[in-house]
PDB file of N, CA and C in Angstrom:
ATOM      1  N   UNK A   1      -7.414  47.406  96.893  1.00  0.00           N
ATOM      2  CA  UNK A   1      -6.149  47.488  97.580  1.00  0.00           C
ATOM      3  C   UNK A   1      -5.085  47.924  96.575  1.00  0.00           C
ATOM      4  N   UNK A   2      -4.424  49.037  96.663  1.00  0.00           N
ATOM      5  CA  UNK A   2      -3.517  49.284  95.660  1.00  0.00           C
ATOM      6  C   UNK A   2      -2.351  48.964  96.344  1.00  0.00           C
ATOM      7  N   UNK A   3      -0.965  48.694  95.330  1.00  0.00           N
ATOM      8  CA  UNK A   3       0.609  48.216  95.886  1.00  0.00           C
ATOM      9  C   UNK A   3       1.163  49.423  95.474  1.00  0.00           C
ATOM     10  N   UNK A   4       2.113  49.155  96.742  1.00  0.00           N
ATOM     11  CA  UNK A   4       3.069  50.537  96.243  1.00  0.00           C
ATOM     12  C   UNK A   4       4.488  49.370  96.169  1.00  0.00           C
ATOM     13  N   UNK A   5       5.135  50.046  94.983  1.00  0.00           N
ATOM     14  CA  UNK A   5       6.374  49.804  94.842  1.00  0.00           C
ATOM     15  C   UNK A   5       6.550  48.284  93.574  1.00  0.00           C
ATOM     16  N   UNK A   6       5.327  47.947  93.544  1.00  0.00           N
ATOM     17  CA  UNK A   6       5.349  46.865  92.919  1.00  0.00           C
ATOM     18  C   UNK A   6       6.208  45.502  92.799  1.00  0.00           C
ATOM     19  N   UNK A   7       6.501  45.732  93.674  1.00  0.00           N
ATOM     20  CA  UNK A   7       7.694  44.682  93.892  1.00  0.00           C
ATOM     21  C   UNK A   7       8.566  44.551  93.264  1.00  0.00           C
ATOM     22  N   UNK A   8       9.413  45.752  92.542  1.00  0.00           N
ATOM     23  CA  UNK A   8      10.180  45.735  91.651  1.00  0.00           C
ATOM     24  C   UNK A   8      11.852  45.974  92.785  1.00  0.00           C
ATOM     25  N   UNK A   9      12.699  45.648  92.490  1.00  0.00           N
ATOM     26  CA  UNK A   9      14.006  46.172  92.741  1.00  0.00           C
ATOM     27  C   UNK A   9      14.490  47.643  92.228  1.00  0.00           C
ATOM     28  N   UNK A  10      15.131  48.332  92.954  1.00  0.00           N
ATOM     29  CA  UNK A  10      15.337  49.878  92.401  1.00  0.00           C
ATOM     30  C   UNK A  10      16.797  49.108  91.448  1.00  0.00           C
ATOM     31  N   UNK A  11      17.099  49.902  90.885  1.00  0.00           N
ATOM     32  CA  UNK A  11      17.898  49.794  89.517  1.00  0.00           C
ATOM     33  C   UNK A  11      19.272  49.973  90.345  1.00  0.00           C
ATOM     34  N   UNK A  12      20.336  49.139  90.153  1.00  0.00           N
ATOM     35  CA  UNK A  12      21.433  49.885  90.442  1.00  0.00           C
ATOM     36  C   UNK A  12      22.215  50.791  89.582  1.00  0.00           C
ATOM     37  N   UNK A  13      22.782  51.936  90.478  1.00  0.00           N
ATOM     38  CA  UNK A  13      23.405  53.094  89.916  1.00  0.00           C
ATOM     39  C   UNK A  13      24.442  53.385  89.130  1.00  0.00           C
ATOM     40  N   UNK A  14      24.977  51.884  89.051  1.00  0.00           N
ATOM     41  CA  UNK A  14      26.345  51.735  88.213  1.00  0.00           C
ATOM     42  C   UNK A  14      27.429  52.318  89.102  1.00  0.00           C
ATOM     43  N   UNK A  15      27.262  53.037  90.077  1.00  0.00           N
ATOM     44  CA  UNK A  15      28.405  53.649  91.264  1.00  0.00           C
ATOM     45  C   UNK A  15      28.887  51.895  92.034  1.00  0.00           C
ATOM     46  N   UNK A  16      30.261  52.100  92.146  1.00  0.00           N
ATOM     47  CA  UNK A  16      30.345  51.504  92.663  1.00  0.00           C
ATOM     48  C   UNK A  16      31.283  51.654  94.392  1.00  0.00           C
ATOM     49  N   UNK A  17      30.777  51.397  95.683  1.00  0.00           N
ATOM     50  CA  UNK A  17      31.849  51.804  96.748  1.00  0.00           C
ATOM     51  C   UNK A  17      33.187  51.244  96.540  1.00  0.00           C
ATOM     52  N   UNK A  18      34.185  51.970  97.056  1.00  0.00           N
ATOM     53  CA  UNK A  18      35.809  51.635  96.488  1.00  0.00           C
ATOM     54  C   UNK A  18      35.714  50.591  98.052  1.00  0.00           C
ATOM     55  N   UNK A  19      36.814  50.281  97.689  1.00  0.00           N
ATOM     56  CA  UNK A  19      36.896  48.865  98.441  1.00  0.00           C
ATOM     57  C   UNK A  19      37.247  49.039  99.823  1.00  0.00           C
ATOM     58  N   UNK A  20      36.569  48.601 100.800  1.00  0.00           N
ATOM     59  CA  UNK A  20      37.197  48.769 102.035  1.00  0.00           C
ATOM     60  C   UNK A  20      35.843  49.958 102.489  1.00  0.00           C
ATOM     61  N   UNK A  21      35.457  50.161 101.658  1.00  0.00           N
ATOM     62  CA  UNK A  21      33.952  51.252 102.077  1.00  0.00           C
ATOM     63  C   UNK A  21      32.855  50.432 102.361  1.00  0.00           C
ATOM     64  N   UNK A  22      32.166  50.184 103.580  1.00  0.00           N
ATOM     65  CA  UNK A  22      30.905  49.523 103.226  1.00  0.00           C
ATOM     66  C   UNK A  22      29.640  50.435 104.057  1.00  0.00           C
ATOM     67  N   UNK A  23      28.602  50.286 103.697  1.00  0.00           N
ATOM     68  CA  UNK A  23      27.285  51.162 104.950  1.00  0.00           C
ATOM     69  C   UNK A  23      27.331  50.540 105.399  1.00  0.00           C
ATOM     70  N   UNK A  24      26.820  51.718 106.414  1.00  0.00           N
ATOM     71  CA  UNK A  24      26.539  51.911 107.794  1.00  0.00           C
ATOM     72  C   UNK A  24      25.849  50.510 108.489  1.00  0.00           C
ATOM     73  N   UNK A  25      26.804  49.353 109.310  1.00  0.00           N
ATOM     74  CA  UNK A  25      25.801  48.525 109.624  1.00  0.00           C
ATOM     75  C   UNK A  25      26.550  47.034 109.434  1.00  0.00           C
ATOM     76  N   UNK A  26      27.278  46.967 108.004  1.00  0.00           N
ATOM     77  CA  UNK A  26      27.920  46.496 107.696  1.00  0.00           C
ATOM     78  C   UNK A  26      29.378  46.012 107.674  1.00  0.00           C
ATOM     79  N   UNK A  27      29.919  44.680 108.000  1.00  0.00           N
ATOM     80  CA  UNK A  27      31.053  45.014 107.713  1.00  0.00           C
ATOM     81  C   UNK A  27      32.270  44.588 106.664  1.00  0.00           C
ATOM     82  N   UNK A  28      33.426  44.792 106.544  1.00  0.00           N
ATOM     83  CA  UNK A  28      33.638  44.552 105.583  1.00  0.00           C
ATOM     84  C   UNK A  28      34.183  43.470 104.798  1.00  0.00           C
ATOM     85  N   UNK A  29      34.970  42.978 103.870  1.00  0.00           N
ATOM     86  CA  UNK A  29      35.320  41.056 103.487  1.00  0.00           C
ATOM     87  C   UNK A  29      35.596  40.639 104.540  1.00  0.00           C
ATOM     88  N   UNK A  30      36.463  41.054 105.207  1.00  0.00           N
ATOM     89  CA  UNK A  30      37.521  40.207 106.722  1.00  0.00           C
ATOM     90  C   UNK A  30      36.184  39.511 107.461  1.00  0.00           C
ATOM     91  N   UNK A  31      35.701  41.301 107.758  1.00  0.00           N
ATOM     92  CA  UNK A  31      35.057  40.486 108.865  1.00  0.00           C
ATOM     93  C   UNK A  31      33.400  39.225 108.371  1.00  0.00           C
ATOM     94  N   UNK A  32      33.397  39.457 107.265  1.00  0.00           N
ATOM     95  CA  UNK A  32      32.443  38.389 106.424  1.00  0.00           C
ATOM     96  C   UNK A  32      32.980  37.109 106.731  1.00  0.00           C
ATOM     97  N   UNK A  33      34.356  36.888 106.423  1.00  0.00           N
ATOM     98  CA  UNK A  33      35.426  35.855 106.216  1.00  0.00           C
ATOM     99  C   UNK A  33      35.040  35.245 107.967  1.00  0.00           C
ATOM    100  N   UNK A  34      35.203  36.274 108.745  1.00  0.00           N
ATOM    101  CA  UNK A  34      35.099  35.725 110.099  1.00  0.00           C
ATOM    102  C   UNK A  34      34.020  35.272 110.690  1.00  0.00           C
ATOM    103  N   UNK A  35      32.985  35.681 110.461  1.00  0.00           N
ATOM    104  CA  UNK A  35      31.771  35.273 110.157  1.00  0.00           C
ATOM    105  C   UNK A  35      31.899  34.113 110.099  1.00  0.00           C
ATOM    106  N   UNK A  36      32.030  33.669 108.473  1.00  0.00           N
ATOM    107  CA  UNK A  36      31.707  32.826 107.900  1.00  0.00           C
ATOM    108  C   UNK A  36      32.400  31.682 108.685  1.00  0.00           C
ATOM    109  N   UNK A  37      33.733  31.776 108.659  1.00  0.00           N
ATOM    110  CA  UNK A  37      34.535  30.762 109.913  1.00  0.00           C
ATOM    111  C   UNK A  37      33.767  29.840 110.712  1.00  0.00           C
ATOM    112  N   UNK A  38      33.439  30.827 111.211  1.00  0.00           N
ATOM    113  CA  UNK A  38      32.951  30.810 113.452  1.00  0.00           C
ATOM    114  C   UNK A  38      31.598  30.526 112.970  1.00  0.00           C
ATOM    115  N   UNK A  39      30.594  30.692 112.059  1.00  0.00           N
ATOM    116  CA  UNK A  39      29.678  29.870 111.276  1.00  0.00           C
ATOM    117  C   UNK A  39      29.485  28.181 111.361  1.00  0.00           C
ATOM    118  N   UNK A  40      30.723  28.230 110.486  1.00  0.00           N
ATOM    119  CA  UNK A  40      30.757  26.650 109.677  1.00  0.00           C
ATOM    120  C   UNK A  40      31.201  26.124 111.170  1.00  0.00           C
ATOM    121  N   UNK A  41      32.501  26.715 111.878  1.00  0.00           N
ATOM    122  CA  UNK A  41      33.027  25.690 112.767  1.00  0.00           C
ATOM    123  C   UNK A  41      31.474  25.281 114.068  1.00  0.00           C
ATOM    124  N   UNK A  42      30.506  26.428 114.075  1.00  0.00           N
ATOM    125  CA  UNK A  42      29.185  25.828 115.223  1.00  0.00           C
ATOM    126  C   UNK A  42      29.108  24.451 114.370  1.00  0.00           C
ATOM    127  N   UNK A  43      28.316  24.999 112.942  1.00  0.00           N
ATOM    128  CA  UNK A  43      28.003  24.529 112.503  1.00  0.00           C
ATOM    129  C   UNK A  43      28.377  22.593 112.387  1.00  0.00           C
ATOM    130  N   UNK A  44      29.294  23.068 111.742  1.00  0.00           N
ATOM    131  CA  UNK A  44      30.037  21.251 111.947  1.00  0.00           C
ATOM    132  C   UNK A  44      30.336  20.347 113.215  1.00  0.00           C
ATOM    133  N   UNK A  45      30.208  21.120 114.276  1.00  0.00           N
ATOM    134  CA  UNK A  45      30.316  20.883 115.638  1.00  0.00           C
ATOM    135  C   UNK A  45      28.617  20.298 115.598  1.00  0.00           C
ATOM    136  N   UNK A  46      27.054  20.909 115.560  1.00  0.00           N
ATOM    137  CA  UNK A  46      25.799  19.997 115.325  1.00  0.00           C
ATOM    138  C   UNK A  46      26.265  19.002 114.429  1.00  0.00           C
ATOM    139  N   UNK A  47      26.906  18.920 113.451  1.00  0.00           N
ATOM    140  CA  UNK A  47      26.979  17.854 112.130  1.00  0.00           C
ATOM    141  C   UNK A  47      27.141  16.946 113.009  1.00  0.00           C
ATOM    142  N   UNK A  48      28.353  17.195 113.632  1.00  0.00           N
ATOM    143  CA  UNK A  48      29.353  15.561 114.032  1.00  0.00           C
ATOM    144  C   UNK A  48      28.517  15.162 115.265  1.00  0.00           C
ATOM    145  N   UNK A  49      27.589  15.821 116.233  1.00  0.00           N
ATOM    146  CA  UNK A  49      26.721  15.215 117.134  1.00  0.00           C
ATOM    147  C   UNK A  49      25.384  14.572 116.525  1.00  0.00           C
ATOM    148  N   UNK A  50      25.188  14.714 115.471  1.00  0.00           N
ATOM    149  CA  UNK A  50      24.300  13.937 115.244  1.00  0.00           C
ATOM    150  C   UNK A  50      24.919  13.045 113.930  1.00  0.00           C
ATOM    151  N   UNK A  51      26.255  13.339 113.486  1.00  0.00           N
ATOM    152  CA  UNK A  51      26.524  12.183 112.922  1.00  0.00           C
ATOM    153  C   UNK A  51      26.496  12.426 111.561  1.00  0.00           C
ATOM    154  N   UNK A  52      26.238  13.482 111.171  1.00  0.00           N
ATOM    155  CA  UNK A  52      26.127  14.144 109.536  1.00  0.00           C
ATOM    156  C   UNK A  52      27.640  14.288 108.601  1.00  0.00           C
ATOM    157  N   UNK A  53      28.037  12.944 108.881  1.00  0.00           N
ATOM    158  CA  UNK A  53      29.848  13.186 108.242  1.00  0.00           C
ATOM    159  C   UNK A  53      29.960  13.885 107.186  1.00  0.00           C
ATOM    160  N   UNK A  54      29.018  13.945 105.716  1.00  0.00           N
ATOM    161  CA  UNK A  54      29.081  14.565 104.610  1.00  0.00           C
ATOM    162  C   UNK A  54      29.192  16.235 104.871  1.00  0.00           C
ATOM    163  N   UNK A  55      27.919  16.489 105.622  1.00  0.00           N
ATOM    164  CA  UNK A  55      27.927  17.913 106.446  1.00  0.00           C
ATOM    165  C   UNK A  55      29.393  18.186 107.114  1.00  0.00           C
ATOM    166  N   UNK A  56      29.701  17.625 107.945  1.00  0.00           N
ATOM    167  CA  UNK A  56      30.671  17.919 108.635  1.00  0.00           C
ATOM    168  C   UNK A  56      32.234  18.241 108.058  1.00  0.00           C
ATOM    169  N   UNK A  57      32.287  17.298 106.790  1.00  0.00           N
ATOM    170  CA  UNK A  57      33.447  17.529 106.376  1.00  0.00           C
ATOM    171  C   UNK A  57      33.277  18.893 105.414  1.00  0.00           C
ATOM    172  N   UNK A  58      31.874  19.199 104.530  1.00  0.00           N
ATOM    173  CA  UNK A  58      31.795  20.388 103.852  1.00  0.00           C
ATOM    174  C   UNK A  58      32.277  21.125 104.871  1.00  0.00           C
ATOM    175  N   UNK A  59      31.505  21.412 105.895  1.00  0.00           N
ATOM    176  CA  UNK A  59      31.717  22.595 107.087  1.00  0.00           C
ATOM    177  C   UNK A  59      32.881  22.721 107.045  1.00  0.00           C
ATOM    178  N   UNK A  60      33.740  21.895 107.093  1.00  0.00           N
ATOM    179  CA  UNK A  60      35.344  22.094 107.597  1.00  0.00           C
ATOM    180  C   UNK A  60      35.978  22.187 106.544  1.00  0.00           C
ATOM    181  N   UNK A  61      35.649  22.002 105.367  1.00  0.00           N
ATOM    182  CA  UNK A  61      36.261  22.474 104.057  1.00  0.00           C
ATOM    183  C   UNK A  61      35.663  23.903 103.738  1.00  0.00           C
ATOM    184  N   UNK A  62      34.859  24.357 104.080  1.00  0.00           N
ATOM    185  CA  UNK A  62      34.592  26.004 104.434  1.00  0.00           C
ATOM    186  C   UNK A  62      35.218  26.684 105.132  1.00  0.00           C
ATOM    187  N   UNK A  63      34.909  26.121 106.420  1.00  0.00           N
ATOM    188  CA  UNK A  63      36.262  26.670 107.251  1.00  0.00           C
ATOM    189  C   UNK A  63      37.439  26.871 106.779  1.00  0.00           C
ATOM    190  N   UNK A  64      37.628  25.785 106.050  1.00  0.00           N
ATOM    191  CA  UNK A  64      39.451  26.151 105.648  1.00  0.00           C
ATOM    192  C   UNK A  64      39.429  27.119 104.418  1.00  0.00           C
ATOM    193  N   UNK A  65      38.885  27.273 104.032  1.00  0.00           N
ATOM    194  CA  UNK A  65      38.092  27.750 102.446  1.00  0.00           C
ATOM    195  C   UNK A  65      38.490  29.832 102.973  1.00  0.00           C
ATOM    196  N   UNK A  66      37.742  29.788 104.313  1.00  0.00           N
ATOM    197  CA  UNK A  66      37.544  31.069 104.872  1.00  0.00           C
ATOM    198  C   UNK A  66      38.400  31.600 105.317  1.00  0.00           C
ATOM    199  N   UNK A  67      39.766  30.919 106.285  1.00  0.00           N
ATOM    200  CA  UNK A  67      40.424  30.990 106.463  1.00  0.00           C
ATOM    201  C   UNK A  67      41.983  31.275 105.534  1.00  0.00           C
ATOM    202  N   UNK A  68      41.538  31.004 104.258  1.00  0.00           N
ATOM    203  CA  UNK A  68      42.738  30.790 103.686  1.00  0.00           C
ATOM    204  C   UNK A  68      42.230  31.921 102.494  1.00  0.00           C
ATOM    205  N   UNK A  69      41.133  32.146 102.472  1.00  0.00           N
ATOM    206  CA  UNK A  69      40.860  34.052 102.064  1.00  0.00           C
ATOM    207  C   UNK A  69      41.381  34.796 102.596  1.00  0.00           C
ATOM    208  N   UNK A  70      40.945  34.990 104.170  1.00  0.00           N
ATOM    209  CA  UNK A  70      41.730  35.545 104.931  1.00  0.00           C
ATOM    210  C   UNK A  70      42.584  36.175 105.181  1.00  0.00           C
ATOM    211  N   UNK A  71      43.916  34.962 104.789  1.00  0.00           N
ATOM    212  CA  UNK A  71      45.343  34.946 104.560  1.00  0.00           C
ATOM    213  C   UNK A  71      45.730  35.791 103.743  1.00  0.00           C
ATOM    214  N   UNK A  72      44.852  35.209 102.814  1.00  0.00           N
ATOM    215  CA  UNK A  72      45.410  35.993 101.310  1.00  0.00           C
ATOM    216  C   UNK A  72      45.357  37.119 101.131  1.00  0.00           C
ATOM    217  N   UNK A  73      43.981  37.664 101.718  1.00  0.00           N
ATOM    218  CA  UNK A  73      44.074  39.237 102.129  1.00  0.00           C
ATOM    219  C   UNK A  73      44.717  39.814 102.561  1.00  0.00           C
ATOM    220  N   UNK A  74      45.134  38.969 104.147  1.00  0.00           N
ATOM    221  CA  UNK A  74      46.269  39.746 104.769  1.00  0.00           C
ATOM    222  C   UNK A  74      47.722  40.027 103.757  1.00  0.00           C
ATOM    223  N   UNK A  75      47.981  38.910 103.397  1.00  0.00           N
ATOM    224  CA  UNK A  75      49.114  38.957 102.498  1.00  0.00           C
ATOM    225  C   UNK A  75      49.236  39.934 101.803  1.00  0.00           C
ATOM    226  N   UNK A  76      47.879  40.258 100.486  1.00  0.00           N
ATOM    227  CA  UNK A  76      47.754  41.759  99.971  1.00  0.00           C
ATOM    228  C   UNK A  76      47.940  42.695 100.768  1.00  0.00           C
ATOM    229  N   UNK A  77      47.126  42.869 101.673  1.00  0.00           N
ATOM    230  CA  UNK A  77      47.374  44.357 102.178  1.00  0.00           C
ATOM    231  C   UNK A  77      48.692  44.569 102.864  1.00  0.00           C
ATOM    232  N   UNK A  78      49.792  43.536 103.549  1.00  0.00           N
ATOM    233  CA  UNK A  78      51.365  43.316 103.866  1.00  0.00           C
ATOM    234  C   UNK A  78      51.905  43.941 102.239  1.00  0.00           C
ATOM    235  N   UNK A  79      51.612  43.624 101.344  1.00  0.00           N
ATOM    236  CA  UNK A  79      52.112  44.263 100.444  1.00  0.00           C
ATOM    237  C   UNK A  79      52.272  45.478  99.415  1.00  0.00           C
TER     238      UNK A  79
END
């Protein structure tokens, strides 16, 4: 049985996309940020039904975590 590719990673190119560029498929910080949000808030919503307070409060310290990237972005690009 021979392998192709060997399981190696291709090398990165040292190029890097300028910001606000992402492929095809992808999108970009914001919408990661939003993601990540609407994530944690399911998320901590199972915590607190079964009672996982430690969980629940991380979750919601993410949430706020995501939210307040967000901001800050917006703020940059207002400026």
């Amino acid at each position: 049985m021979s392998s192709t590719g060997g399981g190696q990673k291709p090398k990165p190119s040292g190029q890097r996309r300028p910001e606000g560029e992402e492929p095809n498929g992808e999108g970009g910080p914001d919408d990661a940020l939003v993601l990540i949000a609407a994530a944690a808030t399911e998320l901590a919503k199972l915590a607190q039904r079964h009672k996982f307070d430690v969980l629940d409060h991380l979750l919601a310290m993410t949430r706020l975590e995501a939210d307040e990237q967000l901001r800050a972005r917006s703020r940059r690009k207002l400026s």
